[in-house]
PDB file of N, CA and C in Angstrom:
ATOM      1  N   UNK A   1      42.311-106.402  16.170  1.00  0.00           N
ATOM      2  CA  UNK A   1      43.659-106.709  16.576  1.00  0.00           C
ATOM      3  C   UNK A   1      43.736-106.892  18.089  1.00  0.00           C
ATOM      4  N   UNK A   2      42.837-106.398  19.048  1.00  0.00           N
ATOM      5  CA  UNK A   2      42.928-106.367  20.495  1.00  0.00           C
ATOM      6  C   UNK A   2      42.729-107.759  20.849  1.00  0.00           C
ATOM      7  N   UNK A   3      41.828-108.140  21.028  1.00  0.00           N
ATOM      8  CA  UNK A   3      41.115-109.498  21.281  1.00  0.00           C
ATOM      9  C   UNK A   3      42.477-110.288  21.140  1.00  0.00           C
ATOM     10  N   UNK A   4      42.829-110.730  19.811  1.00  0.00           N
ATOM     11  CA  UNK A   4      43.595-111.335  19.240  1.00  0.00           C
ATOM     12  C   UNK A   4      45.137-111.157  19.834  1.00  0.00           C
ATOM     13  N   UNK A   5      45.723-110.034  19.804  1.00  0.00           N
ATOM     14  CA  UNK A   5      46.934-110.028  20.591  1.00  0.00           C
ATOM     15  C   UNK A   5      47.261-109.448  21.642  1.00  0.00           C
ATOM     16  N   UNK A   6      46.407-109.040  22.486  1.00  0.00           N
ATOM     17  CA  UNK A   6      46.552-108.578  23.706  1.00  0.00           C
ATOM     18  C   UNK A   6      46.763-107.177  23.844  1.00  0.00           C
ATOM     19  N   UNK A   7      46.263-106.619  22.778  1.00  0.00           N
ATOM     20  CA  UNK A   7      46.857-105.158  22.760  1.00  0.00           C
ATOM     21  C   UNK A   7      46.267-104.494  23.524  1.00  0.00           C
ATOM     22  N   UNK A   8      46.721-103.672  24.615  1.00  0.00           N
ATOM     23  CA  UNK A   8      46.088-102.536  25.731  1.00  0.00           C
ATOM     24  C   UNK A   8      45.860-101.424  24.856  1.00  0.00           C
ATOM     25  N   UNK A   9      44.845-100.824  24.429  1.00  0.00           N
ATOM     26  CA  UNK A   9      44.828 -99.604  23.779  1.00  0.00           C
ATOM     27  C   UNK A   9      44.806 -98.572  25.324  1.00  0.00           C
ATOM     28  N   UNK A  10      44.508 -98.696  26.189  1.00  0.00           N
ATOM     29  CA  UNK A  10      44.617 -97.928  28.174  1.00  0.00           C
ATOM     30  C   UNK A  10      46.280 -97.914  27.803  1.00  0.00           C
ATOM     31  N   UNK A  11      46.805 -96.359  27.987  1.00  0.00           N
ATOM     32  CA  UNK A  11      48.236 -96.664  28.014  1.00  0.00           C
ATOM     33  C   UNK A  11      48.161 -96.503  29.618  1.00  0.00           C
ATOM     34  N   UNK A  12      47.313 -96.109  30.563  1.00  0.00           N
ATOM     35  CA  UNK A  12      47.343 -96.140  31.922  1.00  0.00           C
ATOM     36  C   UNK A  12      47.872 -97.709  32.369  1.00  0.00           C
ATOM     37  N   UNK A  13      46.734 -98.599  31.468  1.00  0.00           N
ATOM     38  CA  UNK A  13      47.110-100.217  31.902  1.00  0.00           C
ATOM     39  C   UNK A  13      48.459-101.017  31.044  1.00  0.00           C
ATOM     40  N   UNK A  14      48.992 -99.927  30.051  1.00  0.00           N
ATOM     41  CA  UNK A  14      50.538-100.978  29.414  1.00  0.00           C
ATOM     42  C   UNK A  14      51.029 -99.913  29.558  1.00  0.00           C
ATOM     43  N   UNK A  15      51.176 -99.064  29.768  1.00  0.00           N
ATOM     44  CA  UNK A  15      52.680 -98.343  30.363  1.00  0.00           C
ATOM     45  C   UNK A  15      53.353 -99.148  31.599  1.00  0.00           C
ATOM     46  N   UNK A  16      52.981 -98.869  32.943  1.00  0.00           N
ATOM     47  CA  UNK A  16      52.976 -99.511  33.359  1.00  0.00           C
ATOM     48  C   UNK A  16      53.727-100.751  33.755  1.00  0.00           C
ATOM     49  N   UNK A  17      53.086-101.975  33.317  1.00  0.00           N
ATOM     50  CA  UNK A  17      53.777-103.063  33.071  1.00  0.00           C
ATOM     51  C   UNK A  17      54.717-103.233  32.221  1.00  0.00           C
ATOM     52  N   UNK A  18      54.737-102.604  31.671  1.00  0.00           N
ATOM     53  CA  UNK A  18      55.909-102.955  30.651  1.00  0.00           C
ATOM     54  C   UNK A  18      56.992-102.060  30.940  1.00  0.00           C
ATOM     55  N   UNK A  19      56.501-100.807  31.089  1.00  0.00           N
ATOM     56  CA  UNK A  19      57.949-100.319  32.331  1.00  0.00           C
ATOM     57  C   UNK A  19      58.923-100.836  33.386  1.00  0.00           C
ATOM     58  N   UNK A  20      57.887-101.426  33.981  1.00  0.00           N
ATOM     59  CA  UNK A  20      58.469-102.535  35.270  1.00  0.00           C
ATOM     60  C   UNK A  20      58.996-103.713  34.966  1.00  0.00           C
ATOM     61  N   UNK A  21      58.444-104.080  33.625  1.00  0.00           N
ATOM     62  CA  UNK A  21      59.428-105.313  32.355  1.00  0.00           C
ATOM     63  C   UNK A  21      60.826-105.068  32.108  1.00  0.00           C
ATOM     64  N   UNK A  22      60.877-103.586  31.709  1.00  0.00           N
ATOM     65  CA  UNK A  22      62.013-103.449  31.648  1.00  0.00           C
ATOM     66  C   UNK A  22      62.867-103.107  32.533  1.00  0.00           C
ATOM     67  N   UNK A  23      62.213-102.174  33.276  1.00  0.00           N
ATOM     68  CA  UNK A  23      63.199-102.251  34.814  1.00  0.00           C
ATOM     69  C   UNK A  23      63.720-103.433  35.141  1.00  0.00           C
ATOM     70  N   UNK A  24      62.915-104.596  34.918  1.00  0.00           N
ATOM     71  CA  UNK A  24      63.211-105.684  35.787  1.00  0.00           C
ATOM     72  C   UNK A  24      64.168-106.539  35.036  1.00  0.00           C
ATOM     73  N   UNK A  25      64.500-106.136  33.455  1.00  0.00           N
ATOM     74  CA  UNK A  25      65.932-106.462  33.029  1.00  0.00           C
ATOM     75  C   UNK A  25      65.337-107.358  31.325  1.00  0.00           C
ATOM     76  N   UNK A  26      64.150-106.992  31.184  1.00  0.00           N
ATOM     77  CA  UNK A  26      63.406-107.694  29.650  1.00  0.00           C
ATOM     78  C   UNK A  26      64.287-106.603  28.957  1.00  0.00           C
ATOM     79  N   UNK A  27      64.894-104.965  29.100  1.00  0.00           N
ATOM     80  CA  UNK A  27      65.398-104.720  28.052  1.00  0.00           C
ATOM     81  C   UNK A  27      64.314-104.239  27.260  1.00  0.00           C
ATOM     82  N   UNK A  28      64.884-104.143  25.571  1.00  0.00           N
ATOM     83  CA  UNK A  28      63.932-103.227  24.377  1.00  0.00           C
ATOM     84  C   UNK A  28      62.367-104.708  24.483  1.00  0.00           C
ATOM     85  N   UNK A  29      62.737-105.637  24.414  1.00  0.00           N
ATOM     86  CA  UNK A  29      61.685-106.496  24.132  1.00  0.00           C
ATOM     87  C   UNK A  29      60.622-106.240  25.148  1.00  0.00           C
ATOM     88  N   UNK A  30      60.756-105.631  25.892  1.00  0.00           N
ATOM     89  CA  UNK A  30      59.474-105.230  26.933  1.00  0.00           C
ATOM     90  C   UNK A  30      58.516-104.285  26.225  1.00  0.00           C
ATOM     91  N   UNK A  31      58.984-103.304  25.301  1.00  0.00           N
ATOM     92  CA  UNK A  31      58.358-102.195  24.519  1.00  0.00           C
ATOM     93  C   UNK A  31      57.895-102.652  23.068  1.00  0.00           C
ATOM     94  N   UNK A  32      58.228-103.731  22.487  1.00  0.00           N
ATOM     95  CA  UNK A  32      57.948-104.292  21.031  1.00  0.00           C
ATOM     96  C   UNK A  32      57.032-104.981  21.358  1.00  0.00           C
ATOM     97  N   UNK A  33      55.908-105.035  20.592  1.00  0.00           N
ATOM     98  CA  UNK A  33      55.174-106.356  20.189  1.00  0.00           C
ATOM     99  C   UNK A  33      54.893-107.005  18.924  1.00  0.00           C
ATOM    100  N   UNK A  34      55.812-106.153  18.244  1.00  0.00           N
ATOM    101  CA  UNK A  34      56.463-107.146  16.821  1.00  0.00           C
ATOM    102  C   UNK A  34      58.318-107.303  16.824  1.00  0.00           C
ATOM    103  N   UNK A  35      58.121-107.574  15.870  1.00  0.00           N
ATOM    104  CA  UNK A  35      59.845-107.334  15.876  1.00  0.00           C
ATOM    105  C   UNK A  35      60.380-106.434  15.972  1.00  0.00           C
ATOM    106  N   UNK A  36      60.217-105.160  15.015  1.00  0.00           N
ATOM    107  CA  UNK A  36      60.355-104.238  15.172  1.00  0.00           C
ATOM    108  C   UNK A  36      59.245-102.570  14.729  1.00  0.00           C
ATOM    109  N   UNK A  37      58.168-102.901  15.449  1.00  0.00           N
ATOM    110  CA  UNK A  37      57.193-101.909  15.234  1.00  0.00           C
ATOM    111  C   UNK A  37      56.609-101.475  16.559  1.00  0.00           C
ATOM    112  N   UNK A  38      57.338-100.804  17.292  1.00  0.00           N
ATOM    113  CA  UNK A  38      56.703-100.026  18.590  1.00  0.00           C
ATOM    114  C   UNK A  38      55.570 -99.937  18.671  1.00  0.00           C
ATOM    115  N   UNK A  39      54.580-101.218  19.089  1.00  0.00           N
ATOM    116  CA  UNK A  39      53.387-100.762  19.013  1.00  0.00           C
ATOM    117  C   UNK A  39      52.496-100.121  20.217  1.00  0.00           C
ATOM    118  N   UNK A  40      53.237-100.226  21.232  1.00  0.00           N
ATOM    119  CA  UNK A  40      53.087 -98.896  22.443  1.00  0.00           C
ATOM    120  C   UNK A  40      52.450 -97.158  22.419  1.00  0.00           C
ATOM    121  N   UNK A  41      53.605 -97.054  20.998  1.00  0.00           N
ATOM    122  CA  UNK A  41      53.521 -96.011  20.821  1.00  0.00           C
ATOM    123  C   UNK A  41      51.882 -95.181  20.302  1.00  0.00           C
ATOM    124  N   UNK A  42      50.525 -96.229  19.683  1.00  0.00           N
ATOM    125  CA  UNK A  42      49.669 -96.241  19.048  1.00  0.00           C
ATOM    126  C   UNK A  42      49.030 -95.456  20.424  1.00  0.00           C
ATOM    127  N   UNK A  43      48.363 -96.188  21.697  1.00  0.00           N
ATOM    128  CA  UNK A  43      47.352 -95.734  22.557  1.00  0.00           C
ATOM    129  C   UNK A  43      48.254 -94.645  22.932  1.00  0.00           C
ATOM    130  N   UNK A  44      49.438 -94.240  23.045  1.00  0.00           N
ATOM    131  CA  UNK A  44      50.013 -93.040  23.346  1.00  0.00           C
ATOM    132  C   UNK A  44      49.738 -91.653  22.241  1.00  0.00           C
ATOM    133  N   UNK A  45      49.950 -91.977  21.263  1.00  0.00           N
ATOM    134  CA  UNK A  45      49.737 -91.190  20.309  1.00  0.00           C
ATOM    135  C   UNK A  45      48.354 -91.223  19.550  1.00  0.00           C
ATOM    136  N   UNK A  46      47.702 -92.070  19.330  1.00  0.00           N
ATOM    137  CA  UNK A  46      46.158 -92.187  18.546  1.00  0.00           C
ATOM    138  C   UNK A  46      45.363 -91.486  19.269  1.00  0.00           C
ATOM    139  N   UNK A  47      44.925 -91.076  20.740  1.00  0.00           N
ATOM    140  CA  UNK A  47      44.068 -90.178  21.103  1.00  0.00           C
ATOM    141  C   UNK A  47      44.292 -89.081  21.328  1.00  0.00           C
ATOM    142  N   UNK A  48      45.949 -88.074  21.425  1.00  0.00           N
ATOM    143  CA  UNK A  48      46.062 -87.034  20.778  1.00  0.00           C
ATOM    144  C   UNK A  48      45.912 -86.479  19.343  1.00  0.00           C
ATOM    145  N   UNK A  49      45.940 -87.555  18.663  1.00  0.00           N
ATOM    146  CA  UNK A  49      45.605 -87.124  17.202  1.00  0.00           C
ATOM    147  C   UNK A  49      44.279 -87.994  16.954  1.00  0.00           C
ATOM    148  N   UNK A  50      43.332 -88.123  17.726  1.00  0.00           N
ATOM    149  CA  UNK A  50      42.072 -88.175  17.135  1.00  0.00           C
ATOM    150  C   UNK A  50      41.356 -87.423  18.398  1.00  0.00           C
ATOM    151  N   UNK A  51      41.922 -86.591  18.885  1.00  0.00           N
ATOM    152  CA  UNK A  51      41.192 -85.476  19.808  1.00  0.00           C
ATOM    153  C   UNK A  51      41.558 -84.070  18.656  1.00  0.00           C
ATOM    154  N   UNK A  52      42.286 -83.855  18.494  1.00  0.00           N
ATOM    155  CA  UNK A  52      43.133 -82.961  17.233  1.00  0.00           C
ATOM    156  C   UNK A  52      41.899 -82.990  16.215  1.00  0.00           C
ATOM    157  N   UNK A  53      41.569 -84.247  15.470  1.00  0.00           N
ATOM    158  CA  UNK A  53      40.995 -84.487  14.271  1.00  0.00           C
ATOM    159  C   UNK A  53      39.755 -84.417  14.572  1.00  0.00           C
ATOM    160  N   UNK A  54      38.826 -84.662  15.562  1.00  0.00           N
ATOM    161  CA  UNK A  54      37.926 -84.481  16.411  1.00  0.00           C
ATOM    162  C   UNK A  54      37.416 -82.728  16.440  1.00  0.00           C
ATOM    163  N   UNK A  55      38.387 -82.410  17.292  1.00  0.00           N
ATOM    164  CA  UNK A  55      37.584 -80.610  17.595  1.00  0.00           C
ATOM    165  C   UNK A  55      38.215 -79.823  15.613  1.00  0.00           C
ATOM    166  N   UNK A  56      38.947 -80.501  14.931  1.00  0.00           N
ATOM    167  CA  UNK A  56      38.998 -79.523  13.433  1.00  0.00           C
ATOM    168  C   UNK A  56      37.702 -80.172  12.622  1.00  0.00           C
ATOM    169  N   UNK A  57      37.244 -81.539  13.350  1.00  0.00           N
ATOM    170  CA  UNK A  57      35.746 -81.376  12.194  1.00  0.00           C
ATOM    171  C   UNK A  57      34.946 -80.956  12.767  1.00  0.00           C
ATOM    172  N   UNK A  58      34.461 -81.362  14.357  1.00  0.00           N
ATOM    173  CA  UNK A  58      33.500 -80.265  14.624  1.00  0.00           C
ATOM    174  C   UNK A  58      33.698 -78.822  14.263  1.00  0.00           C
ATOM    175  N   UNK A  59      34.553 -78.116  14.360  1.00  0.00           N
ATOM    176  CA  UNK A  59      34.585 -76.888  14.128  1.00  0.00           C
ATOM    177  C   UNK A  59      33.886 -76.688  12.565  1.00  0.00           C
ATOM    178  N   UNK A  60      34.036 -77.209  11.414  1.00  0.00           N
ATOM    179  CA  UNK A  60      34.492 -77.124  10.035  1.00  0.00           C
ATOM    180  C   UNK A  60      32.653 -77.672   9.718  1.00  0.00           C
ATOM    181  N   UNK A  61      32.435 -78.940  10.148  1.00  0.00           N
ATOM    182  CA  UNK A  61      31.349 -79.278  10.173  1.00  0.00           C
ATOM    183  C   UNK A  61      30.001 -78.787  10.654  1.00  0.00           C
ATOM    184  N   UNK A  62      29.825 -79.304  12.057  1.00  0.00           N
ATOM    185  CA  UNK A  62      29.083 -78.373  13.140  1.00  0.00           C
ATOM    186  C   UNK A  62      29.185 -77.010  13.395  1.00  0.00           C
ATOM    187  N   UNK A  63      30.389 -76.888  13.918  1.00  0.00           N
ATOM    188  CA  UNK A  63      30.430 -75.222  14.225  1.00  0.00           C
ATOM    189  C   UNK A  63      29.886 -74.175  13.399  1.00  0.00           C
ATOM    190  N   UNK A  64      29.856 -74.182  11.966  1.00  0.00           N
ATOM    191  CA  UNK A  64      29.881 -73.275  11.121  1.00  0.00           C
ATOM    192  C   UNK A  64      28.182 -73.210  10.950  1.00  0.00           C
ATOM    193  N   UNK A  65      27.254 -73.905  11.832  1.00  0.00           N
ATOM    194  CA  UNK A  65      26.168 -73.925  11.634  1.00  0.00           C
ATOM    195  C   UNK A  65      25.521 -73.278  12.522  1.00  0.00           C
ATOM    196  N   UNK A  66      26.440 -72.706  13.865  1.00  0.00           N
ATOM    197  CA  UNK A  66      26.083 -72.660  15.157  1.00  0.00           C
ATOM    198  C   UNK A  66      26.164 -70.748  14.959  1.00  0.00           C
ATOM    199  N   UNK A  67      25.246 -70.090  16.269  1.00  0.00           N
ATOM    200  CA  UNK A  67      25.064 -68.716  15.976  1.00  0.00           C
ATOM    201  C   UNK A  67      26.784 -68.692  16.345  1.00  0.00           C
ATOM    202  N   UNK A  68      27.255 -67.580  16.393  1.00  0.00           N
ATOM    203  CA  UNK A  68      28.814 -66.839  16.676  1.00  0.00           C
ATOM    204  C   UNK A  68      28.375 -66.417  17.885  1.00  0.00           C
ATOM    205  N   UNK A  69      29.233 -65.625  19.065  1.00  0.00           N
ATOM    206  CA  UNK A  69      29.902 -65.388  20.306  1.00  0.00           C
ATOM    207  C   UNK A  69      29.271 -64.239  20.112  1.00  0.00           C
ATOM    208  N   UNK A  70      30.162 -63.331  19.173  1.00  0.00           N
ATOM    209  CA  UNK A  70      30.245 -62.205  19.004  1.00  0.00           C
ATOM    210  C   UNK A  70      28.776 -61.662  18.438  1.00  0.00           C
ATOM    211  N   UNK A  71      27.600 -62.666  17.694  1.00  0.00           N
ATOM    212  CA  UNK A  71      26.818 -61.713  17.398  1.00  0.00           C
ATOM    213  C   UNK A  71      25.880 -61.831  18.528  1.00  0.00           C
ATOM    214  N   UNK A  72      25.527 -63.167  19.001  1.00  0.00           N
ATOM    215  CA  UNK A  72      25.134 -63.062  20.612  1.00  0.00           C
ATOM    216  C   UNK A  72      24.896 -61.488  21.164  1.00  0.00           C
ATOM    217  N   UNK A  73      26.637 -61.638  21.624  1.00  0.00           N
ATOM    218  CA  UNK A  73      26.815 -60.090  22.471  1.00  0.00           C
ATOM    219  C   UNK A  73      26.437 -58.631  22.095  1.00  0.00           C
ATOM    220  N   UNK A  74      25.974 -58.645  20.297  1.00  0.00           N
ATOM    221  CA  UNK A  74      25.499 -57.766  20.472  1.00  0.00           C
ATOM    222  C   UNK A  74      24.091 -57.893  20.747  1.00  0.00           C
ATOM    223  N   UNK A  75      23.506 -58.515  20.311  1.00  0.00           N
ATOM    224  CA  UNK A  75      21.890 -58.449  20.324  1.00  0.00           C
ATOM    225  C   UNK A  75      21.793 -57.883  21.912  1.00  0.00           C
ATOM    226  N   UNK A  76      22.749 -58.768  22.731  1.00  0.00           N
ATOM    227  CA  UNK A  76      22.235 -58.702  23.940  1.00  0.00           C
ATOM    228  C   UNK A  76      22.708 -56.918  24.553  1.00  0.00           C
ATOM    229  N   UNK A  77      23.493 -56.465  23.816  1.00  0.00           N
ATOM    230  CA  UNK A  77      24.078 -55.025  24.215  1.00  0.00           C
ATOM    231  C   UNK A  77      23.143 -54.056  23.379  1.00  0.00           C
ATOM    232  N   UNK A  78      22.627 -54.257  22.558  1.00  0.00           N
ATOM    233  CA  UNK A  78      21.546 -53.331  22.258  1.00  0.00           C
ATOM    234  C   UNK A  78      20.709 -53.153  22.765  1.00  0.00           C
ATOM    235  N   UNK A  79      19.964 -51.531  23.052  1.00  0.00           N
ATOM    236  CA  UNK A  79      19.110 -51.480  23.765  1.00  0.00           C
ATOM    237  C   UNK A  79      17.399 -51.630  23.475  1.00  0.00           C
ATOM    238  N   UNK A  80      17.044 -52.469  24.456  1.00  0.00           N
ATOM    239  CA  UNK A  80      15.612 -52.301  23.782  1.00  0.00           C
ATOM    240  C   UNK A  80      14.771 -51.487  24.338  1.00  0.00           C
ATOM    241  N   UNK A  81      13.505 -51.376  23.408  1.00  0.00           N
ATOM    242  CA  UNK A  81      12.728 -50.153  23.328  1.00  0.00           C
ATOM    243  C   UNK A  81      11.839 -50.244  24.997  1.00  0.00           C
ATOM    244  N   UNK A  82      11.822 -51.428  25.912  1.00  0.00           N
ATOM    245  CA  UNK A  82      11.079 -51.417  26.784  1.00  0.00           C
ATOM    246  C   UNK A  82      11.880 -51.548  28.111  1.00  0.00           C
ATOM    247  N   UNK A  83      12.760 -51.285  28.181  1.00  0.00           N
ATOM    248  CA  UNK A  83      13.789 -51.669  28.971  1.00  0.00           C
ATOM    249  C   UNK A  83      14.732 -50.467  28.543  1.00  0.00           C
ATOM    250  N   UNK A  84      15.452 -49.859  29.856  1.00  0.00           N
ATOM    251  CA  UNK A  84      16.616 -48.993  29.837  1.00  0.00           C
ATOM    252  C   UNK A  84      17.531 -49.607  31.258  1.00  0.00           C
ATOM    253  N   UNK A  85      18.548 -48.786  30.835  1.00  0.00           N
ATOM    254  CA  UNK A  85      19.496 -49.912  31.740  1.00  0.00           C
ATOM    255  C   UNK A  85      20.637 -48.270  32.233  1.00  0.00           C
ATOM    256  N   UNK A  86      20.548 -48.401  34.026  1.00  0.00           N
ATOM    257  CA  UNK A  86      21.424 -47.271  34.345  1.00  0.00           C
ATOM    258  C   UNK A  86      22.512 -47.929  35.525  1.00  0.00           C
ATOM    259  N   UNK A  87      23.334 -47.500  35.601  1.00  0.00           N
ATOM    260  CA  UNK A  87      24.220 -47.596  36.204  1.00  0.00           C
ATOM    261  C   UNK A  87      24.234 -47.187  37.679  1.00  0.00           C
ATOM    262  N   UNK A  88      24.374 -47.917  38.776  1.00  0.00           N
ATOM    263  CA  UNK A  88      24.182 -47.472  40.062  1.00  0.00           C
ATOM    264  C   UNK A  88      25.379 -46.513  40.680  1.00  0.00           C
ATOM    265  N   UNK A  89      25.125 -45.780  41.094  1.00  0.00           N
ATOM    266  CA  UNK A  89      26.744 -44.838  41.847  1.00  0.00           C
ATOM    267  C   UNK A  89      26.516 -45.405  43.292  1.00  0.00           C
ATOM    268  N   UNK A  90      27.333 -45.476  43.634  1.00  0.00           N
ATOM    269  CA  UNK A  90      27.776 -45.611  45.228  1.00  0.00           C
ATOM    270  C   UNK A  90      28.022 -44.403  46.082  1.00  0.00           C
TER     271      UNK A  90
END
């Protein structure tokens, strides 16, 4: 669809202009690029909800394969048999 109708998916690069469209007196037709289907609204909204959909499959997918935080910290808080660990006083 880009190629073809000019669609900015950068809302950095069609906000923007088309703001200043309408400032400059284009009115609602500065924000439509159908008749009536806000299609502005897509690069505004499609990479909050595919950043969203993004970190719930890594998590669900990947993550669940990965060691945990919590068991990390213990291994590393247990003491081992060659090594003791004291606390300095001042």
């Amino acid at each position: 669809m880009g190629p073809l109708t000019g669609f900015a998916m950068n809302p950095a690069r069609d906000i923007g202009p088309k703001a200043f469209a309408w400032l400059a007196g284009w009115g609602d037709v500065a924000f439509t690029g159908g008749k009536d289907i806000p299609y502005f609204l897509v690069p505004l909204c499609a990479p909050v909800v595919g950043a969203a959909l993004g970190a719930f499959s890594y998590r669900k997918l990947i993550g669940r394969h990965l060691p945990c935080d919590t068991c990390v910290e213990e291994e590393q808080q247990s003491p081992s048999s060659s090594t003791t660990q004291h606390k300095a006083s001042l």
